[in-house]
PDBML (XML) file of the C-alpha atoms, coordinates in Angstrom:
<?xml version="1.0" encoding="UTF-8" ?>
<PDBx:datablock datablockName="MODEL"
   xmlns:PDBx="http://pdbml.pdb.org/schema/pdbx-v50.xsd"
   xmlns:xsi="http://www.w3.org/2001/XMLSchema-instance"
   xsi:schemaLocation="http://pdbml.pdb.org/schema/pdbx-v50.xsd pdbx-v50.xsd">
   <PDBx:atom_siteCategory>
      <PDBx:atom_site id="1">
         <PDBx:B_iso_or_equiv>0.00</PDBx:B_iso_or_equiv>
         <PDBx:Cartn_x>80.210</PDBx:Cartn_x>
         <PDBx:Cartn_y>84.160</PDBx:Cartn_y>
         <PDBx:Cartn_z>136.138</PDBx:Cartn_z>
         <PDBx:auth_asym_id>A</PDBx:auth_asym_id>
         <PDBx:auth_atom_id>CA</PDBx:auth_atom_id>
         <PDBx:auth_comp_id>UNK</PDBx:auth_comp_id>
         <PDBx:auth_seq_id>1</PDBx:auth_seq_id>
         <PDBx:group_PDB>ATOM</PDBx:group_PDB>
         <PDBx:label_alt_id xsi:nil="true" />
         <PDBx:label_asym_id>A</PDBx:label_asym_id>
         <PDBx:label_atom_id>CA</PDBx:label_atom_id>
         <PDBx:label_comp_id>UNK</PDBx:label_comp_id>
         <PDBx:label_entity_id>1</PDBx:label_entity_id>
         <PDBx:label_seq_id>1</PDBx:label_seq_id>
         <PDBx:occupancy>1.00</PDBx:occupancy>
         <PDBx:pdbx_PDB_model_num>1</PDBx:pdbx_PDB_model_num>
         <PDBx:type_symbol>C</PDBx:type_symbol>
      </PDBx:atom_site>
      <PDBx:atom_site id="2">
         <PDBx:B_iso_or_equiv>0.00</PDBx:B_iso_or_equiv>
         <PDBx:Cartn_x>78.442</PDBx:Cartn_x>
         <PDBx:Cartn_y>81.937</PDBx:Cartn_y>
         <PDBx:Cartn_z>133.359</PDBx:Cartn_z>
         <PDBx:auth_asym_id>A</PDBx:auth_asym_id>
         <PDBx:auth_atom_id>CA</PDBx:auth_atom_id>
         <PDBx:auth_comp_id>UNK</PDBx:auth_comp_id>
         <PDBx:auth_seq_id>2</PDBx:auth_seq_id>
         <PDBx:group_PDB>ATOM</PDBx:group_PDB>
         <PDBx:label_alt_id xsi:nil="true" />
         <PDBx:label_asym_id>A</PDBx:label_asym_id>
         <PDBx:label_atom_id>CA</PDBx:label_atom_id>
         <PDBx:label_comp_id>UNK</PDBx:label_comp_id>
         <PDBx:label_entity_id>1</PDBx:label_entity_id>
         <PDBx:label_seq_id>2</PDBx:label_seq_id>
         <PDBx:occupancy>1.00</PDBx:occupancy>
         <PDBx:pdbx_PDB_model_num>1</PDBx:pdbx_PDB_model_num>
         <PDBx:type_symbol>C</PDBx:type_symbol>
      </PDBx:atom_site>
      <PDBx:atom_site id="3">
         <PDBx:B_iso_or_equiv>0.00</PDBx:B_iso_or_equiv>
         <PDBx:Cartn_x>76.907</PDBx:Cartn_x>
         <PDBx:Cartn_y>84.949</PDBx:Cartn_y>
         <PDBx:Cartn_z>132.181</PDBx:Cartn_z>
         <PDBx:auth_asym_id>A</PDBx:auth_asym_id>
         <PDBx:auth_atom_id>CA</PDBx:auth_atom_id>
         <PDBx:auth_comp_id>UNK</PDBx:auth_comp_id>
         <PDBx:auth_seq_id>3</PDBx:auth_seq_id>
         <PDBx:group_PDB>ATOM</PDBx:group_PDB>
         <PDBx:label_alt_id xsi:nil="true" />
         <PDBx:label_asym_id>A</PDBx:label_asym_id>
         <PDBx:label_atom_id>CA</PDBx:label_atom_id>
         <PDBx:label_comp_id>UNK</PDBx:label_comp_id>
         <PDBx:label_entity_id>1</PDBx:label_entity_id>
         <PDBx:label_seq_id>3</PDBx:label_seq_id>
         <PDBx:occupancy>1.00</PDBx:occupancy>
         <PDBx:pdbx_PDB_model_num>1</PDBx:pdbx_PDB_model_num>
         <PDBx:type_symbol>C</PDBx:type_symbol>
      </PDBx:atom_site>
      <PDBx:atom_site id="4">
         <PDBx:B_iso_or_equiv>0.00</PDBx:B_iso_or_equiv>
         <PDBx:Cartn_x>80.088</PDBx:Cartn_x>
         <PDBx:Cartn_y>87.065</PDBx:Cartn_y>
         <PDBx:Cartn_z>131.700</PDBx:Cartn_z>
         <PDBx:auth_asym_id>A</PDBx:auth_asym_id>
         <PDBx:auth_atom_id>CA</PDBx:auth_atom_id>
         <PDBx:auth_comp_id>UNK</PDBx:auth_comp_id>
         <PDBx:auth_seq_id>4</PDBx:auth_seq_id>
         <PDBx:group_PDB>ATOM</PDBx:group_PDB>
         <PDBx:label_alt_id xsi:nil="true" />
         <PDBx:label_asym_id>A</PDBx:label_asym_id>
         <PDBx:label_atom_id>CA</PDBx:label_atom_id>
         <PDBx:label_comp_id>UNK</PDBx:label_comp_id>
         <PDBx:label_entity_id>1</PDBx:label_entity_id>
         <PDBx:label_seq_id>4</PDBx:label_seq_id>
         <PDBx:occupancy>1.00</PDBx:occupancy>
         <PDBx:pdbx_PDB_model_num>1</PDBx:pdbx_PDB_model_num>
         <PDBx:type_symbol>C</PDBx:type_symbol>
      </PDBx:atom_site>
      <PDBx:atom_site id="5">
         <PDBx:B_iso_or_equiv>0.00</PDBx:B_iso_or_equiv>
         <PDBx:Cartn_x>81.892</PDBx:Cartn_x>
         <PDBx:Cartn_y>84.127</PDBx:Cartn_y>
         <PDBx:Cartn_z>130.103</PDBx:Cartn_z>
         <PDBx:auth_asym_id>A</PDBx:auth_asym_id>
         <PDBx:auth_atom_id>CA</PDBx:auth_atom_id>
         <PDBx:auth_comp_id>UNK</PDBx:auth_comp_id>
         <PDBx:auth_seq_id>5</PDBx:auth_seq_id>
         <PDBx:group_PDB>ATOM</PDBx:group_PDB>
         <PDBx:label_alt_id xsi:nil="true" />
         <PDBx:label_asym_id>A</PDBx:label_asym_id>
         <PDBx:label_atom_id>CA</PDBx:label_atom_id>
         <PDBx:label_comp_id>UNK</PDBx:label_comp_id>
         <PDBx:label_entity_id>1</PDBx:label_entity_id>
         <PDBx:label_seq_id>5</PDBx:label_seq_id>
         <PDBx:occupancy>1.00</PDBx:occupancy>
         <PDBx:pdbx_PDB_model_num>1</PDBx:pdbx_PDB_model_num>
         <PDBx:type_symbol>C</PDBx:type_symbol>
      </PDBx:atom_site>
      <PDBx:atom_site id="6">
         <PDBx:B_iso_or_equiv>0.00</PDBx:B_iso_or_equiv>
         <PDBx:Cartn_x>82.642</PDBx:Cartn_x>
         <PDBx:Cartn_y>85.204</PDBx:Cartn_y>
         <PDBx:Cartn_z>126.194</PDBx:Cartn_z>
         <PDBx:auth_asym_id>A</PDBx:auth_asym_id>
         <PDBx:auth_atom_id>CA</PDBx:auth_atom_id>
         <PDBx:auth_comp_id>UNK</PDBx:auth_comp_id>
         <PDBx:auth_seq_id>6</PDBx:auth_seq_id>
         <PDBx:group_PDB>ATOM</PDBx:group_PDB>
         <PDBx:label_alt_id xsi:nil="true" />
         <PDBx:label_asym_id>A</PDBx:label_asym_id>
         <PDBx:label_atom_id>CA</PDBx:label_atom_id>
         <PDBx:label_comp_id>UNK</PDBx:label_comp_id>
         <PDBx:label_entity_id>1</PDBx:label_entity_id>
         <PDBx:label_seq_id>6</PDBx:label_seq_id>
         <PDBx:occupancy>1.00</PDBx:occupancy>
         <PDBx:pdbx_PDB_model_num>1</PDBx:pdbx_PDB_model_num>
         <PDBx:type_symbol>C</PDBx:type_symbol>
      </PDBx:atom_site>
      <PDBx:atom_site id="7">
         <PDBx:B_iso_or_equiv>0.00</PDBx:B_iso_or_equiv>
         <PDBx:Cartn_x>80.052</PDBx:Cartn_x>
         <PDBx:Cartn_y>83.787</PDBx:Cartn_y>
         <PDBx:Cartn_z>123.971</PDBx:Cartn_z>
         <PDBx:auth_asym_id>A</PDBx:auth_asym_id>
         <PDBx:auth_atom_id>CA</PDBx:auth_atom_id>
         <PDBx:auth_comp_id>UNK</PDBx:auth_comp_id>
         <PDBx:auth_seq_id>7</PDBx:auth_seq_id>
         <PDBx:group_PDB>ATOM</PDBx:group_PDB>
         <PDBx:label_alt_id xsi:nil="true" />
         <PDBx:label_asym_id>A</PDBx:label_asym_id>
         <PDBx:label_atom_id>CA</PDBx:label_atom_id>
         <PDBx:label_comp_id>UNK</PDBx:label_comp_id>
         <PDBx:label_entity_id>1</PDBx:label_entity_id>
         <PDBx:label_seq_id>7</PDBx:label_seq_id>
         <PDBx:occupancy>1.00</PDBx:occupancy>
         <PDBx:pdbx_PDB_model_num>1</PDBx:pdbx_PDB_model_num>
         <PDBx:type_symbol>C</PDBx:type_symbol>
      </PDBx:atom_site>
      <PDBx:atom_site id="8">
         <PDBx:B_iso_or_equiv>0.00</PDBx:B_iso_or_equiv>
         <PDBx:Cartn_x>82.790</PDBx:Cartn_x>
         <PDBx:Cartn_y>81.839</PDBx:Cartn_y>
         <PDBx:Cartn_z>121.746</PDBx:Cartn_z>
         <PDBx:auth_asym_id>A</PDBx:auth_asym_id>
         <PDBx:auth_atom_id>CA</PDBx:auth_atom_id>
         <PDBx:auth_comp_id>UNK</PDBx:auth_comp_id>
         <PDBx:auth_seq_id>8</PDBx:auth_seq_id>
         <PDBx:group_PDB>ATOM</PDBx:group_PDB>
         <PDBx:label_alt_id xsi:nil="true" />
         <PDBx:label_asym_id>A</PDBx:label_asym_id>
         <PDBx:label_atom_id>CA</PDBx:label_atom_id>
         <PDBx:label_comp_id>UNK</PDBx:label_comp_id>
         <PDBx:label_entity_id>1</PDBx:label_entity_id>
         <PDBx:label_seq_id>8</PDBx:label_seq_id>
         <PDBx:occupancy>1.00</PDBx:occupancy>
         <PDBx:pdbx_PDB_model_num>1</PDBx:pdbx_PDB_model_num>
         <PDBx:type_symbol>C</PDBx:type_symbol>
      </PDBx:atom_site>
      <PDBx:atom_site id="9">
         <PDBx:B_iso_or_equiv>0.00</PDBx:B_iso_or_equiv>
         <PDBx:Cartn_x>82.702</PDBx:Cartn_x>
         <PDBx:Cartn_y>78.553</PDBx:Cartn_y>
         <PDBx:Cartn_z>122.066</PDBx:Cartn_z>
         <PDBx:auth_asym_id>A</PDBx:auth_asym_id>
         <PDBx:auth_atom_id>CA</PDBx:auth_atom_id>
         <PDBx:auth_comp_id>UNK</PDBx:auth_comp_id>
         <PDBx:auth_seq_id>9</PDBx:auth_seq_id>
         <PDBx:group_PDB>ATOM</PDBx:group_PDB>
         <PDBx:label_alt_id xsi:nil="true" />
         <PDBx:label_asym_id>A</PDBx:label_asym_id>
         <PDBx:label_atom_id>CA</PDBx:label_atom_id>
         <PDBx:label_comp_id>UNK</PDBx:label_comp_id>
         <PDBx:label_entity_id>1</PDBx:label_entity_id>
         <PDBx:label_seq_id>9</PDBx:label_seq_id>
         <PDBx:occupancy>1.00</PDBx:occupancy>
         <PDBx:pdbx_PDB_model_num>1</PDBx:pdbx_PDB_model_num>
         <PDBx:type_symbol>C</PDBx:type_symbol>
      </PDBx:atom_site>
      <PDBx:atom_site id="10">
         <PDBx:B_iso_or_equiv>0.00</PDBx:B_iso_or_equiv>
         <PDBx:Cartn_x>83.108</PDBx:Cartn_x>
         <PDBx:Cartn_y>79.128</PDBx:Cartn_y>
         <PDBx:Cartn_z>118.314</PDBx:Cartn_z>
         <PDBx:auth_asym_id>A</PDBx:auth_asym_id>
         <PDBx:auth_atom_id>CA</PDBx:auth_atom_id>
         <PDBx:auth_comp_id>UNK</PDBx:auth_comp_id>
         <PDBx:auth_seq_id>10</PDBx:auth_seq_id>
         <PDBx:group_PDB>ATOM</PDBx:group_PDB>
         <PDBx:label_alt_id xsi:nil="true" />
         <PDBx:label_asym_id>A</PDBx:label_asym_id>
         <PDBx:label_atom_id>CA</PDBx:label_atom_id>
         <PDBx:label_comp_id>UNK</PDBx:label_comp_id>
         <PDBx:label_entity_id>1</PDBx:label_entity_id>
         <PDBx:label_seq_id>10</PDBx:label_seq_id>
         <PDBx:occupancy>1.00</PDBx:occupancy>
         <PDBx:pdbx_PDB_model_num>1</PDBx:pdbx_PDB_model_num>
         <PDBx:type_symbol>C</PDBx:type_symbol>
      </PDBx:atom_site>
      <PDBx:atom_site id="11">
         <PDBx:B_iso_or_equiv>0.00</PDBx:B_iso_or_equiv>
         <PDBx:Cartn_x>85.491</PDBx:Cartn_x>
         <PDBx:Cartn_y>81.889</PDBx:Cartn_y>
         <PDBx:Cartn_z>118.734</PDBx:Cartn_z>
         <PDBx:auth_asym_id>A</PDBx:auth_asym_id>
         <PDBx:auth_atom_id>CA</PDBx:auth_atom_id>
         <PDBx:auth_comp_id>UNK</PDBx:auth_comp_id>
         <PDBx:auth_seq_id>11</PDBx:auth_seq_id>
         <PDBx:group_PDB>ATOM</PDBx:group_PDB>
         <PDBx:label_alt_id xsi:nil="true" />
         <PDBx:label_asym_id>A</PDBx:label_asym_id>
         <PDBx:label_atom_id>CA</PDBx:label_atom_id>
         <PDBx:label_comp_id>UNK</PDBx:label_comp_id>
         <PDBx:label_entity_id>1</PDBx:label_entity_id>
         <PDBx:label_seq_id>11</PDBx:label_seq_id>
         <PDBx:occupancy>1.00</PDBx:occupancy>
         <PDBx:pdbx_PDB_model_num>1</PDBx:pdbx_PDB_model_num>
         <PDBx:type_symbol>C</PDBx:type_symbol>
      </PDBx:atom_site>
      <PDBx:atom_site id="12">
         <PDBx:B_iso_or_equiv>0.00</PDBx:B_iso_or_equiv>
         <PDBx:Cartn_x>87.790</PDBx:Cartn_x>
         <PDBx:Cartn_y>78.903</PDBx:Cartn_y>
         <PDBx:Cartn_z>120.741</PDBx:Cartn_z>
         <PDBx:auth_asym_id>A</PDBx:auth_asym_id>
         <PDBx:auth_atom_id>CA</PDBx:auth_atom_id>
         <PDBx:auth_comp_id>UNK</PDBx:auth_comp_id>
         <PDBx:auth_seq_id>12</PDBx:auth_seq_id>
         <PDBx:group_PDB>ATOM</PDBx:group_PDB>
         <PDBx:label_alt_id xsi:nil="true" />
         <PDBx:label_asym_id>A</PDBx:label_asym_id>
         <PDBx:label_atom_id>CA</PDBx:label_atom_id>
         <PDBx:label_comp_id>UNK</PDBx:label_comp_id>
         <PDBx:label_entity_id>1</PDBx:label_entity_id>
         <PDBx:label_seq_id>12</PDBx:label_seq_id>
         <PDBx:occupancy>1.00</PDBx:occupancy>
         <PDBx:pdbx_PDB_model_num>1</PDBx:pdbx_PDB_model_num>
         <PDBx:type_symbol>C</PDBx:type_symbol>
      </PDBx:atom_site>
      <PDBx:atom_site id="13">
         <PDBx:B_iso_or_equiv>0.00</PDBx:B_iso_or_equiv>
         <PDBx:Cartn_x>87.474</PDBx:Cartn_x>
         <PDBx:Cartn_y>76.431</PDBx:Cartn_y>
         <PDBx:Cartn_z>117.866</PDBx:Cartn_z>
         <PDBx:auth_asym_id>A</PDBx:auth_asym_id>
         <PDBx:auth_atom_id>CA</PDBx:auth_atom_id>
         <PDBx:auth_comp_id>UNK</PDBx:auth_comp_id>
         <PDBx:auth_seq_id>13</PDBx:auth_seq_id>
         <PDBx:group_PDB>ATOM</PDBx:group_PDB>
         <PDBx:label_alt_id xsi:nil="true" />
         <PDBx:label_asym_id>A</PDBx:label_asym_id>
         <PDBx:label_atom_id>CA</PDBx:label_atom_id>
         <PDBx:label_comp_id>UNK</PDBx:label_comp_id>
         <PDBx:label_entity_id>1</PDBx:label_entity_id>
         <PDBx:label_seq_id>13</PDBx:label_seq_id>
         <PDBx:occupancy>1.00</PDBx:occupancy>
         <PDBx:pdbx_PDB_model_num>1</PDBx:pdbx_PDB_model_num>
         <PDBx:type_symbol>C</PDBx:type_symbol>
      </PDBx:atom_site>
      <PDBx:atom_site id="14">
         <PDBx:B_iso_or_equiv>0.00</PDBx:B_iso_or_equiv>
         <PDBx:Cartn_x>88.726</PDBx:Cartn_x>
         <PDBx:Cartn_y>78.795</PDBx:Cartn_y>
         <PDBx:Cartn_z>115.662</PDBx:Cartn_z>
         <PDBx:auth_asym_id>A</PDBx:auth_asym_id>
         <PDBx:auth_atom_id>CA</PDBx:auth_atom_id>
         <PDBx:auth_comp_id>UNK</PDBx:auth_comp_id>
         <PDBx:auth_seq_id>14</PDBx:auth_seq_id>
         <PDBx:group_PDB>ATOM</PDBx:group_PDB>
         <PDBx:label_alt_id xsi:nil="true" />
         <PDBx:label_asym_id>A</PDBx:label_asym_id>
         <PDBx:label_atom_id>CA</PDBx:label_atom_id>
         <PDBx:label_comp_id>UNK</PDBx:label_comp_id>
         <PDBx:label_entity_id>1</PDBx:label_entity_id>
         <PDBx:label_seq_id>14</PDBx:label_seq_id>
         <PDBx:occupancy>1.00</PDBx:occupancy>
         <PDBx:pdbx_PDB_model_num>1</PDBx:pdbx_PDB_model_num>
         <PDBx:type_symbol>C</PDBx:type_symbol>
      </PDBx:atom_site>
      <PDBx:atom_site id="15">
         <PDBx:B_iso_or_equiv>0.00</PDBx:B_iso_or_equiv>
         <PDBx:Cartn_x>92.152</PDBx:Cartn_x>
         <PDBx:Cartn_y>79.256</PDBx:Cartn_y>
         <PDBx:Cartn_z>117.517</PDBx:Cartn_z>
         <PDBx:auth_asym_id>A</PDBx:auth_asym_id>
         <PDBx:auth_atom_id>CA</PDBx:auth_atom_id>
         <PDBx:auth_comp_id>UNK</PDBx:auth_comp_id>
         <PDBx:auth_seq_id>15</PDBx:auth_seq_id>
         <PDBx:group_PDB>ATOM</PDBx:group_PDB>
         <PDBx:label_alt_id xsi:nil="true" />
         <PDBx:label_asym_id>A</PDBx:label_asym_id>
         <PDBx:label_atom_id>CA</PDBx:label_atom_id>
         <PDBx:label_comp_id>UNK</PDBx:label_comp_id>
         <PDBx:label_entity_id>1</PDBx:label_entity_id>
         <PDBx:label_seq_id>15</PDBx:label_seq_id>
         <PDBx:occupancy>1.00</PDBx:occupancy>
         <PDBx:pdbx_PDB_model_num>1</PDBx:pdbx_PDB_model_num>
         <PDBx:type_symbol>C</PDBx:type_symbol>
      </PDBx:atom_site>
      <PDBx:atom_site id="16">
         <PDBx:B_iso_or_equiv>0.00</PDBx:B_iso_or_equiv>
         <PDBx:Cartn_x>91.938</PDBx:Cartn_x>
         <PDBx:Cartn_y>75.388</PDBx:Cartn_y>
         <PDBx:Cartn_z>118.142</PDBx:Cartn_z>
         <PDBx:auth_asym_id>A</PDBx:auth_asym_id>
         <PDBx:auth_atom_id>CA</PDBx:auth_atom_id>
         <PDBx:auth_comp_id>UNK</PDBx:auth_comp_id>
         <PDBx:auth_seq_id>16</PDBx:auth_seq_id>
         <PDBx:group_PDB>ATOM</PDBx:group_PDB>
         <PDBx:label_alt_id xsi:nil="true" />
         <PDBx:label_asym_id>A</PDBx:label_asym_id>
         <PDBx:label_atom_id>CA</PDBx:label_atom_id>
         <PDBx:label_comp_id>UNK</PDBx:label_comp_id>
         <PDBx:label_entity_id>1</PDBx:label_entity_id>
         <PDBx:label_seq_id>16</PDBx:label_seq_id>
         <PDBx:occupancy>1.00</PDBx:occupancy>
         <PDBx:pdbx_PDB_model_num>1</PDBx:pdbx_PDB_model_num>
         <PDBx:type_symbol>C</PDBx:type_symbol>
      </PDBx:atom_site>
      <PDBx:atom_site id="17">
         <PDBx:B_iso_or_equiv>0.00</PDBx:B_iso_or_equiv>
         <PDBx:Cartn_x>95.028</PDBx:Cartn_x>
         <PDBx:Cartn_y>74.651</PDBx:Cartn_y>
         <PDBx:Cartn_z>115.755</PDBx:Cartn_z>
         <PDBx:auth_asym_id>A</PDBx:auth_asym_id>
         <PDBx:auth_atom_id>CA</PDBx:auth_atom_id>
         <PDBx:auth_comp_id>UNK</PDBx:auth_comp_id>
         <PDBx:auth_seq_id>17</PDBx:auth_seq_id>
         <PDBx:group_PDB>ATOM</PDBx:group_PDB>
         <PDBx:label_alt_id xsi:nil="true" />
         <PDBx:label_asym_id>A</PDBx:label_asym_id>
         <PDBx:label_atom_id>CA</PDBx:label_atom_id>
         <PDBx:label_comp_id>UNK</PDBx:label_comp_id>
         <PDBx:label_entity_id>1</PDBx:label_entity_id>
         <PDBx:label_seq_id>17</PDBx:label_seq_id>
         <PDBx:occupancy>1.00</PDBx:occupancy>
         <PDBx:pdbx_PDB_model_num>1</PDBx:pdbx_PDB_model_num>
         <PDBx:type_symbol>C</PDBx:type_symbol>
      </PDBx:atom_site>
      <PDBx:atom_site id="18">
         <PDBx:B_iso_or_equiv>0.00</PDBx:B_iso_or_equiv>
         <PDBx:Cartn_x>96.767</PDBx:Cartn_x>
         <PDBx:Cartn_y>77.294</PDBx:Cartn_y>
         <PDBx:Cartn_z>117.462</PDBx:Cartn_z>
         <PDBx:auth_asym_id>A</PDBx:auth_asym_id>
         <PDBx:auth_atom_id>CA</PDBx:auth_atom_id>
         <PDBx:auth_comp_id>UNK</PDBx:auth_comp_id>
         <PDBx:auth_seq_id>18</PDBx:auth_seq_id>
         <PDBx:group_PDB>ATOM</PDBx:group_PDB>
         <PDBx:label_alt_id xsi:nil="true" />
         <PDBx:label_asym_id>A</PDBx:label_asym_id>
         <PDBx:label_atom_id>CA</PDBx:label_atom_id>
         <PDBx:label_comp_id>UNK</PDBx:label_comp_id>
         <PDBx:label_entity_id>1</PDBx:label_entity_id>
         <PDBx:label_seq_id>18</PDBx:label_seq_id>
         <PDBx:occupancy>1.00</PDBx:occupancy>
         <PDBx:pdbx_PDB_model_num>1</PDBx:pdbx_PDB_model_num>
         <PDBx:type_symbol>C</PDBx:type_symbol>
      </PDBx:atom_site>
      <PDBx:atom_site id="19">
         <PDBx:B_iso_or_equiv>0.00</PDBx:B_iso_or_equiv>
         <PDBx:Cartn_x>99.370</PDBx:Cartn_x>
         <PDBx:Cartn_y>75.874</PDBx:Cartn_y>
         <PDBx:Cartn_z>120.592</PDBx:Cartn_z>
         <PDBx:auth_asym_id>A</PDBx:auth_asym_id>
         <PDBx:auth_atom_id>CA</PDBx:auth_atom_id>
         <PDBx:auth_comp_id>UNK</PDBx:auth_comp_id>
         <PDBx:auth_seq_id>19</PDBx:auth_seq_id>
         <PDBx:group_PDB>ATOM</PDBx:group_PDB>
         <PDBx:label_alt_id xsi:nil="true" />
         <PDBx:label_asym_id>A</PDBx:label_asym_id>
         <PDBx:label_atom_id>CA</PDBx:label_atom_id>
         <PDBx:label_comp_id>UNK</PDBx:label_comp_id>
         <PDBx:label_entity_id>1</PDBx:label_entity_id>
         <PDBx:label_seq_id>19</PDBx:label_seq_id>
         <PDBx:occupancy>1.00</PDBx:occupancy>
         <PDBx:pdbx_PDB_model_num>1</PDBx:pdbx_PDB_model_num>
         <PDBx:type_symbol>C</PDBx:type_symbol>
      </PDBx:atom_site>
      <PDBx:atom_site id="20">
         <PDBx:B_iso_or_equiv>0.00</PDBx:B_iso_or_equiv>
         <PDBx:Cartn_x>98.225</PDBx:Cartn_x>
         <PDBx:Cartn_y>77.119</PDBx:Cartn_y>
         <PDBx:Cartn_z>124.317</PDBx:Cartn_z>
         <PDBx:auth_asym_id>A</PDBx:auth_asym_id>
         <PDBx:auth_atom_id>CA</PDBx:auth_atom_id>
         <PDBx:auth_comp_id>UNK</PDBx:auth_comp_id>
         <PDBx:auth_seq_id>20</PDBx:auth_seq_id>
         <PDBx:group_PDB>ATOM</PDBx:group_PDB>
         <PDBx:label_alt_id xsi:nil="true" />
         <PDBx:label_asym_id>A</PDBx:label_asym_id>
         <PDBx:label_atom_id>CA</PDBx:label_atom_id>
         <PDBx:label_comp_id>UNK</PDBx:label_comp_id>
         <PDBx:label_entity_id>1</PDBx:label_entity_id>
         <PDBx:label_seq_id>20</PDBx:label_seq_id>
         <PDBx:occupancy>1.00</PDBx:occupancy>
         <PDBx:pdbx_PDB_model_num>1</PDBx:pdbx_PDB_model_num>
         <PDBx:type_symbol>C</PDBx:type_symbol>
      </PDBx:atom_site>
      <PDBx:atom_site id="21">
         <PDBx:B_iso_or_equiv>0.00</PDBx:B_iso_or_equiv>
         <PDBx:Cartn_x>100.529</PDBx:Cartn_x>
         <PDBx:Cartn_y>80.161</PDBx:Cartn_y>
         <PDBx:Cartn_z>125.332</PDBx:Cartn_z>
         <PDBx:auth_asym_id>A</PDBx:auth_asym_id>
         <PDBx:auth_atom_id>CA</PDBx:auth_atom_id>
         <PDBx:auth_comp_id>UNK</PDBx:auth_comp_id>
         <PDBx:auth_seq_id>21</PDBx:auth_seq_id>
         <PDBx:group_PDB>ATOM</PDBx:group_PDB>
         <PDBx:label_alt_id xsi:nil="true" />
         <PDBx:label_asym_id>A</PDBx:label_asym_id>
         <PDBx:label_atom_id>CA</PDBx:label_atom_id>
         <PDBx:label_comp_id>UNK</PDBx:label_comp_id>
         <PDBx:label_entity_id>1</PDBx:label_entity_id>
         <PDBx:label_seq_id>21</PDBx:label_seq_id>
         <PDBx:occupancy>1.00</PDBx:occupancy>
         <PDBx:pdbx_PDB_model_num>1</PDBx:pdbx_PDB_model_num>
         <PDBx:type_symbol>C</PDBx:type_symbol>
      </PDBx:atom_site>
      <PDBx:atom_site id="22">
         <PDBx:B_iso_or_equiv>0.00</PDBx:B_iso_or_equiv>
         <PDBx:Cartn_x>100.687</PDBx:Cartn_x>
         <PDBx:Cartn_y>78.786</PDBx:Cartn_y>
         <PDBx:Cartn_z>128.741</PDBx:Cartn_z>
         <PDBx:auth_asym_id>A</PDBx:auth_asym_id>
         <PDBx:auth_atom_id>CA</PDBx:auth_atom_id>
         <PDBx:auth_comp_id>UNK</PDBx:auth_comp_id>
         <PDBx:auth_seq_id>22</PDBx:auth_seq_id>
         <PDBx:group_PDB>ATOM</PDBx:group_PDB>
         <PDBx:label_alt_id xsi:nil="true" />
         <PDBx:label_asym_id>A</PDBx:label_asym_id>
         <PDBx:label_atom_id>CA</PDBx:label_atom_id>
         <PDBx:label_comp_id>UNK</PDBx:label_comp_id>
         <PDBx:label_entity_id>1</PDBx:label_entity_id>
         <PDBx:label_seq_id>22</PDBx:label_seq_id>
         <PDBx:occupancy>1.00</PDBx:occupancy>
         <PDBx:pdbx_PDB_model_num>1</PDBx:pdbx_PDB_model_num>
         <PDBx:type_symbol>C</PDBx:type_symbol>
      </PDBx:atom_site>
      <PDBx:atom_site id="23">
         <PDBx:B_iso_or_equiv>0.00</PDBx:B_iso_or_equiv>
         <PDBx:Cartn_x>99.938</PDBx:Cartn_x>
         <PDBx:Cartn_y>75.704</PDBx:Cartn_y>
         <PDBx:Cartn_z>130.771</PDBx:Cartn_z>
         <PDBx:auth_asym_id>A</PDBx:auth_asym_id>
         <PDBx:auth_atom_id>CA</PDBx:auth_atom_id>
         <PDBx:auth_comp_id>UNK</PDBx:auth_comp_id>
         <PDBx:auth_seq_id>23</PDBx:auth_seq_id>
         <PDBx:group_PDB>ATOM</PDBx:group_PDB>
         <PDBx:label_alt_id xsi:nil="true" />
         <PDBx:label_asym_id>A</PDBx:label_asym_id>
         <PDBx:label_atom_id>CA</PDBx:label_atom_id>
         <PDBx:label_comp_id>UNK</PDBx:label_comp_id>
         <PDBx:label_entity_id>1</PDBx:label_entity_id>
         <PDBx:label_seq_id>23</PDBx:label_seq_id>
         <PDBx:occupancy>1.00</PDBx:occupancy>
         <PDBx:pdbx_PDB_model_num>1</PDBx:pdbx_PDB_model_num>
         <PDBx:type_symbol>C</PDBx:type_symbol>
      </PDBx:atom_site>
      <PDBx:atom_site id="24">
         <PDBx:B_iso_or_equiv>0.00</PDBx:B_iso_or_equiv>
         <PDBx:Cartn_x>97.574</PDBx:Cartn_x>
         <PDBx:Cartn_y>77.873</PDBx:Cartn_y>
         <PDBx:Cartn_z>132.963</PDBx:Cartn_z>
         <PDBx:auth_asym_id>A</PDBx:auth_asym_id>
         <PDBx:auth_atom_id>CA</PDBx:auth_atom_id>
         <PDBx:auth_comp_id>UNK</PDBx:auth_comp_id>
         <PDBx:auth_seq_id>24</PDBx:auth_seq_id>
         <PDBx:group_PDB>ATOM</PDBx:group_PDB>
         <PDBx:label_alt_id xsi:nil="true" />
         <PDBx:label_asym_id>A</PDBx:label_asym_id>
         <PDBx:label_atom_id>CA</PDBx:label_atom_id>
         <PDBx:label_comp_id>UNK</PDBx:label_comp_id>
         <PDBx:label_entity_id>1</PDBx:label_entity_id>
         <PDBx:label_seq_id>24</PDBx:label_seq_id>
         <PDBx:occupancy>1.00</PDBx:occupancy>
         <PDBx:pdbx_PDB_model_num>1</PDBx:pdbx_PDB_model_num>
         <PDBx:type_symbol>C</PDBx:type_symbol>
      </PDBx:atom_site>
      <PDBx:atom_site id="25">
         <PDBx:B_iso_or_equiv>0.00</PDBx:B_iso_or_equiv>
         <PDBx:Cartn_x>93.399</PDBx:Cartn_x>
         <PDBx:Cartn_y>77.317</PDBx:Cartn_y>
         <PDBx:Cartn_z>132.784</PDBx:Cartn_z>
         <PDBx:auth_asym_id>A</PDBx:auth_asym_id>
         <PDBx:auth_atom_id>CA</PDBx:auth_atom_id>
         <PDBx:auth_comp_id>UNK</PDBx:auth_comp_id>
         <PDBx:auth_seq_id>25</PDBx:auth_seq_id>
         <PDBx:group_PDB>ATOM</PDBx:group_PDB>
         <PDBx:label_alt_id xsi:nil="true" />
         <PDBx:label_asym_id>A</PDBx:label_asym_id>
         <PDBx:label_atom_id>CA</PDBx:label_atom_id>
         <PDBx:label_comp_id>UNK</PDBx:label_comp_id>
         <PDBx:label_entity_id>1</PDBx:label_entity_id>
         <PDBx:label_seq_id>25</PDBx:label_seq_id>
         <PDBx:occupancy>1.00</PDBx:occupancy>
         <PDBx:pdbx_PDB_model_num>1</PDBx:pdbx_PDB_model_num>
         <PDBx:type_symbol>C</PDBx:type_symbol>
      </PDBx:atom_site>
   </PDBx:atom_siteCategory>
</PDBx:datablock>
């Protein structure tokens, strides 16, 4: 599973300032 993960952590901070669609993880 950890190897399938997107690489992104970068690709997350980058949407940081955006609001979560949903509540789900």
């Amino acid at each position: 599973r950890s190897r399938q993960s997107p690489r992104g952590s970068t690709q997350r901070n980058s949407h940081s300032l955006k609001p979560p669609r949903s509540l789900t993880p």
